[in-house]
Protein backbone atom coordinates (compact mmCIF):
# COMPACT_ATOMS: atom_id res chain seq x y z
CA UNK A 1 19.06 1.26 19.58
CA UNK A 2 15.71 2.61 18.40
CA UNK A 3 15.92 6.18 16.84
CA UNK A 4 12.73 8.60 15.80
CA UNK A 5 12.27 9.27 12.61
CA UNK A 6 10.09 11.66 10.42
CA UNK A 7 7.21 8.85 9.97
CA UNK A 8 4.81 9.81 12.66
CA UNK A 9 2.05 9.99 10.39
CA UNK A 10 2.76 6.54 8.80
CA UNK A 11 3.26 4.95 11.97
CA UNK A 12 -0.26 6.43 12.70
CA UNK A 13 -2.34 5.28 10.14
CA UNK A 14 -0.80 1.89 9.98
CA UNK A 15 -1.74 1.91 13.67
CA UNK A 16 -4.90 2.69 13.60
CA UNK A 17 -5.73 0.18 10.87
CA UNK A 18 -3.95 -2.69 12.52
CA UNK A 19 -5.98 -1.42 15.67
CA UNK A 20 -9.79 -2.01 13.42
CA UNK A 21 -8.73 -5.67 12.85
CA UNK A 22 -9.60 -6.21 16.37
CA UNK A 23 -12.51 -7.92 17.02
CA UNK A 24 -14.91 -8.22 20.03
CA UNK A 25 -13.81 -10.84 22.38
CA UNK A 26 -10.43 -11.31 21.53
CA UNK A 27 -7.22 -11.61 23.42
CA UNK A 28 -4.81 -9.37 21.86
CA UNK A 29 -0.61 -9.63 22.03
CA UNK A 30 0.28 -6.37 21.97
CA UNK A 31 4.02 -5.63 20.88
CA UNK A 32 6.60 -2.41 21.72
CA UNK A 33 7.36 0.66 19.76
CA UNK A 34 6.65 3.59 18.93
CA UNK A 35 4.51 2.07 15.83
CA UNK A 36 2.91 -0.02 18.51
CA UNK A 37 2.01 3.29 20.70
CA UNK A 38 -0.48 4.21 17.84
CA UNK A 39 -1.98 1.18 18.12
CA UNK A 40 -2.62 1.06 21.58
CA UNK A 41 -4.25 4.49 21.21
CA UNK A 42 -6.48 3.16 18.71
CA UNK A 43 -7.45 0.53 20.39
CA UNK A 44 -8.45 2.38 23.51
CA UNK A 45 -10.50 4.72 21.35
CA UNK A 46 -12.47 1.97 20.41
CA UNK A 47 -12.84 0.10 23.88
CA UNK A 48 -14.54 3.97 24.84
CA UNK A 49 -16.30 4.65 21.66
CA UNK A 50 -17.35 1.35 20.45
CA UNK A 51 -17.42 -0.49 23.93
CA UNK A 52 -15.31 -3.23 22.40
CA UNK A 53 -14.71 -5.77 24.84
CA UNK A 54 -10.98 -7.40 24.80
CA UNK A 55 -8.27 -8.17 26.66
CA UNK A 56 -4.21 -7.14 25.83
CA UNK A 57 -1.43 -9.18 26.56
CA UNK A 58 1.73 -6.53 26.71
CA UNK A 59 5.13 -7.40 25.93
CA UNK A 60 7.00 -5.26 27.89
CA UNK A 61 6.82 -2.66 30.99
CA UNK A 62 6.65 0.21 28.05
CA UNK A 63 3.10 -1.50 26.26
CA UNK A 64 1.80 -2.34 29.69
CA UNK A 65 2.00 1.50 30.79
CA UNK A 66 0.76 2.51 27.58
CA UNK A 67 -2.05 0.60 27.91
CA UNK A 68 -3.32 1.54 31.36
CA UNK A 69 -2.79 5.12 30.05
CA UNK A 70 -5.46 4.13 27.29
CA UNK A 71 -7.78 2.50 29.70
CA UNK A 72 -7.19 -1.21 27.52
CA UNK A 73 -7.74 -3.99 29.74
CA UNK A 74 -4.59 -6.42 30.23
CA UNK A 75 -3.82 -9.37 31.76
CA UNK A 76 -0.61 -11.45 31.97
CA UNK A 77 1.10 -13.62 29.24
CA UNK A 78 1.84 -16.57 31.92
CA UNK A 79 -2.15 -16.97 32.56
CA UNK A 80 -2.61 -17.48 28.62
CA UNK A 81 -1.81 -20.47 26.51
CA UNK A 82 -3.08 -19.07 22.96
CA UNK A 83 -3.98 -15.33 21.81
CA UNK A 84 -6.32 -15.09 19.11
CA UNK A 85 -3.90 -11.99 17.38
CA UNK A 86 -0.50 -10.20 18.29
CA UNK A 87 0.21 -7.11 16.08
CA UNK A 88 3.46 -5.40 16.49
CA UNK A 89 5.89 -3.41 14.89
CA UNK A 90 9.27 -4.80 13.28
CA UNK A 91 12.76 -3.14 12.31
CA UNK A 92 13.29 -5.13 9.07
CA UNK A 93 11.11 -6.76 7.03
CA UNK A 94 11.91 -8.64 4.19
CA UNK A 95 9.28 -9.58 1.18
CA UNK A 96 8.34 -13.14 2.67
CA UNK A 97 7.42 -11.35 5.71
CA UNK A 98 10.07 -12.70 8.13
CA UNK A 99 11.53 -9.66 10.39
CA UNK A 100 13.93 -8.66 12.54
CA UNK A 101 13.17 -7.12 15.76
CA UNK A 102 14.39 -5.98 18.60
CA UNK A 103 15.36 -2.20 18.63
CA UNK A 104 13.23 -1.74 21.83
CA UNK A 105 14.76 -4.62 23.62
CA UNK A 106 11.79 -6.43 24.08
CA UNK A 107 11.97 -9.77 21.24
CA UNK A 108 12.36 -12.47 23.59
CA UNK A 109 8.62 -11.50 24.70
CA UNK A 110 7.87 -10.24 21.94
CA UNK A 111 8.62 -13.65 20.17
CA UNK A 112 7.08 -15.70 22.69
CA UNK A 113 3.63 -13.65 22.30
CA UNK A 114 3.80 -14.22 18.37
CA UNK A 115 4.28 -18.07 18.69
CA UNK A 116 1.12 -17.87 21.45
CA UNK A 117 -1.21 -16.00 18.49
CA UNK A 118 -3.26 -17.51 15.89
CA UNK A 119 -2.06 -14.88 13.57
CA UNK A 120 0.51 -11.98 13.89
CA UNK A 121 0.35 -8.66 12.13
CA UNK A 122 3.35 -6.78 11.43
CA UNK A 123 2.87 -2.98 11.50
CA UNK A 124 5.50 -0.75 9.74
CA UNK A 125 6.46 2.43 7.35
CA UNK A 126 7.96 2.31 4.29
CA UNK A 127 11.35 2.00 5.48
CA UNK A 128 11.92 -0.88 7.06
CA UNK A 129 10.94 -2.60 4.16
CA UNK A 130 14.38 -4.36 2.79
CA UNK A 131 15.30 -6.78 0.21
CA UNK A 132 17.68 -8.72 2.53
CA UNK A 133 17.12 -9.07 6.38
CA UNK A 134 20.16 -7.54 8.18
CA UNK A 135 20.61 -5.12 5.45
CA UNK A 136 20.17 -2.13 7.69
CA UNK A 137 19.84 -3.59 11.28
CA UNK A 138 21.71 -5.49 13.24
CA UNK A 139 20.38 -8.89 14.81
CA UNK A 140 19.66 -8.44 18.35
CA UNK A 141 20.78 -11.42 21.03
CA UNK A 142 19.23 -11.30 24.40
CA UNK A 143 22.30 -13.07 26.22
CA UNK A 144 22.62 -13.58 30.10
CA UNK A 145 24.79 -11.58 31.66
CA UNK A 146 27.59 -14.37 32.27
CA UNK A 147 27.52 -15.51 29.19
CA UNK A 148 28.15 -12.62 27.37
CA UNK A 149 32.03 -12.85 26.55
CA UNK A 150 31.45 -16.47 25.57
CA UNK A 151 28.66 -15.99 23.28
CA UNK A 152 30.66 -13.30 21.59
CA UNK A 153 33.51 -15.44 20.73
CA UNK A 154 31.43 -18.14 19.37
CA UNK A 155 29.35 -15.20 17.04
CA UNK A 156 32.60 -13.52 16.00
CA UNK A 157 33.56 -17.94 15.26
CA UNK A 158 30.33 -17.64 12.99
CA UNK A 159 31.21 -14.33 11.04
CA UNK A 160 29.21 -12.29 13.19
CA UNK A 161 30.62 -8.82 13.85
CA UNK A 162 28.77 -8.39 17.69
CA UNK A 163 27.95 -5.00 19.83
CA UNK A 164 26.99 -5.17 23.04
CA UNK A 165 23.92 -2.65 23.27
CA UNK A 166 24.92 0.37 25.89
CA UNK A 167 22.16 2.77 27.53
CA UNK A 168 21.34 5.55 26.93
CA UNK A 169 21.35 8.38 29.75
CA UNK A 170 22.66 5.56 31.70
CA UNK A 171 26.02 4.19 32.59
CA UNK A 172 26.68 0.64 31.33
CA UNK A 173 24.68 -1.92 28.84
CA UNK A 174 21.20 -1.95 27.88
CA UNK A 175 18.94 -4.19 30.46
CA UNK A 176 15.94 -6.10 29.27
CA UNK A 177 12.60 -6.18 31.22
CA UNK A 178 14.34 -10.32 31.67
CA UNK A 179 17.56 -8.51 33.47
CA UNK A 180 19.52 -9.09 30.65
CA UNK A 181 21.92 -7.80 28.12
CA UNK A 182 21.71 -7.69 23.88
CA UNK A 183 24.50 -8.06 21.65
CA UNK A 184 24.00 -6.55 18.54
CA UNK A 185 25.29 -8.29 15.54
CA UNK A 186 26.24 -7.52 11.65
CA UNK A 187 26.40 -10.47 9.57
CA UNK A 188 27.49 -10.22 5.85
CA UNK A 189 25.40 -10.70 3.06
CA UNK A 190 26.65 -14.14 2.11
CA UNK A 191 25.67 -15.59 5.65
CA UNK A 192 22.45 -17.54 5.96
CA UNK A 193 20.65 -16.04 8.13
CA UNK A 194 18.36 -19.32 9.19
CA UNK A 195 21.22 -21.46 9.70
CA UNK A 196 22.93 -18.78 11.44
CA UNK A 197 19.43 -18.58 13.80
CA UNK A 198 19.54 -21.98 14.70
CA UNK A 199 23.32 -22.29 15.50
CA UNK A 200 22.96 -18.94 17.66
CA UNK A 201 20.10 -20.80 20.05
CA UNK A 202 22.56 -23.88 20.49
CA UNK A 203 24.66 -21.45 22.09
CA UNK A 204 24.37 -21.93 26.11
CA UNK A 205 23.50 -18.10 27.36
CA UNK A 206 21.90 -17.39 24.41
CA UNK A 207 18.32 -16.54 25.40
CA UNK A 208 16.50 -15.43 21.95
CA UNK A 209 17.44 -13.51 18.83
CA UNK A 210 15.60 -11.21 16.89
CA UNK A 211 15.52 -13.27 13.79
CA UNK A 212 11.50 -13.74 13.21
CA UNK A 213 11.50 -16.27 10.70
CA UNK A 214 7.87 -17.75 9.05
CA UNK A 215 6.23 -16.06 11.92
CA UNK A 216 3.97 -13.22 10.14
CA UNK A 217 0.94 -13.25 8.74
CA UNK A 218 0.28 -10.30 7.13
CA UNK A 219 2.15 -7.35 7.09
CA UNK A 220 0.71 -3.58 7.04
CA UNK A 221 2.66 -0.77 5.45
CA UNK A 222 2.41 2.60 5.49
CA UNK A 223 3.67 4.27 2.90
CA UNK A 224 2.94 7.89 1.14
CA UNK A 225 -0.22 6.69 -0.97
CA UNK A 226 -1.79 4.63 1.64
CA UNK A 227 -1.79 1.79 3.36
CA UNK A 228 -0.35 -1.62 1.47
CA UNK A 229 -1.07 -5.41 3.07
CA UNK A 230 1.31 -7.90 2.19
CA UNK A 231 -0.04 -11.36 3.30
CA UNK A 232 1.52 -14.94 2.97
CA UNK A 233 -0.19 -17.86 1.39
CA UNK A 234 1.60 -19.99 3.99
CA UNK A 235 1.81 -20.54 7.43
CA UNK A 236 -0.69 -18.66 9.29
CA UNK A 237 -4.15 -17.37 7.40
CA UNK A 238 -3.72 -13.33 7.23
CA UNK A 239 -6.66 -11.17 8.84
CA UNK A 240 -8.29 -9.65 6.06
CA UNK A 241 -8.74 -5.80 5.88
CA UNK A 242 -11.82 -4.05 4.98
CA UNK A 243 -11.76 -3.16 1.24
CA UNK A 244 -10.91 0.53 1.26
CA UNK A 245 -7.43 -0.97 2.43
CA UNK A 246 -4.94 -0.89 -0.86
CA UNK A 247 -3.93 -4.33 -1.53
């Protein structure tokens, strides 16, 4: 599902800012994505350069690699019960900050690690920046196996126009680090998404969706000018950037 684009040097900056909010001590979630990969390089820049001394909590095989490769120091989500910050990337964002995720297969953990954090930092370009979640990604269903023909009756039931995710260079569906499969799903513009969130996980087989509702923070963009921070005056209390930051 993910695709490149020509933001590299967004993706970049936003992770190497996102990567300066880290403070000594802390236990950091650390998402998936490309955006992400930045981040992790930042961050083990610092841990060499700055002897920074924390501890990342990966969401997936692809952050946990990337993160030996930068010499950060992980351990595992089950031996955690709160992280003081997660910062990942996102696929949609809308301008309250909720997001939809799940282009790297990975929002089940990735979900789970954002509900553990005090606060959650979204890291993005430009782009994914929309006025409507859903208006240019699908929402992603991690669904067992069995229950994949069932759930997608019941989505189509809901007005859900669902995908199941195939590999790439490999034959069959996509496979989550959780062994299992994601449907993909288009919803219209007049569905509701939050109802349509909490009737999907009353589905049996339905493990999570990609709907990441309330969850954020604060939200750092990268855009052509700079850097922009969105923040929320509810929920969670955003971690403030240094001044330099464009607000």
């Amino acid at each position: 599902m993910k695709k490149e684009n020509g933001n590299r040097e967004l993706k970049q900056q936003v992770g190497q800012a996102a990567a300066r909010l880290v403070k000594n001590g802390m236990i950091c979630g650390i998402g998936t994505g490309s955006t992400i990969a930045f981040f992790i390089e930042a961050l083990g820049r610092r841990i060499r350069e700055e002897g920074l001394n924390v501890n990342g909590v990966p969401t997936s095989y692809q952050s946990r690699l990337l993160c030996r490769e930068y010499e950060v120091p992980i351990i595992a989500a089950e031996d955690c019960s709160e992280l003081d910050l997660a910062v990942d990337g996102a696929d949609e964002v809308d301008e309250d900050l909720n997001a939809i995720k799940g282009g790297g297969a990975a929002h089940t953990r990735e979900k789970i690690i954002a509900a553990m954090a005090r606060e959650l930092v979204l890291i993005i370009d430009e782009s994914k920046l929309v006025p409507r979640l859903g208006s240019t990604f699908p929402v992603p269903i991690e669904v067992i196996p069995a229950a994949v023909k069932y759930v997608t009756n019941i989505v189509i039931g809901l007005g859900g126009d669902p995908l199941l995710r195939m590999g790439v260079n490999k034959d069959g569906p996509v496979v989550t680090d959780n062994g299992q499969f994601i449907v993909d799903v288009r919803f219209s513009e007049e569905v509701d998404l939050r109802q349509i969130d909490r009737q999907l996980h009353c589905i049996p087989g339905v493990v999570e969706t990609g709907l990441f509702l309330d969850l954020a923070s604060q939200v750092l963009i990268g855009t052509g000018s700079g850097i922009t921070v969105k923040t929320t005056q509810s929920g969670k209390k955003p971690i403030l950037l240094k001044p330099d930051i464009e607000n």
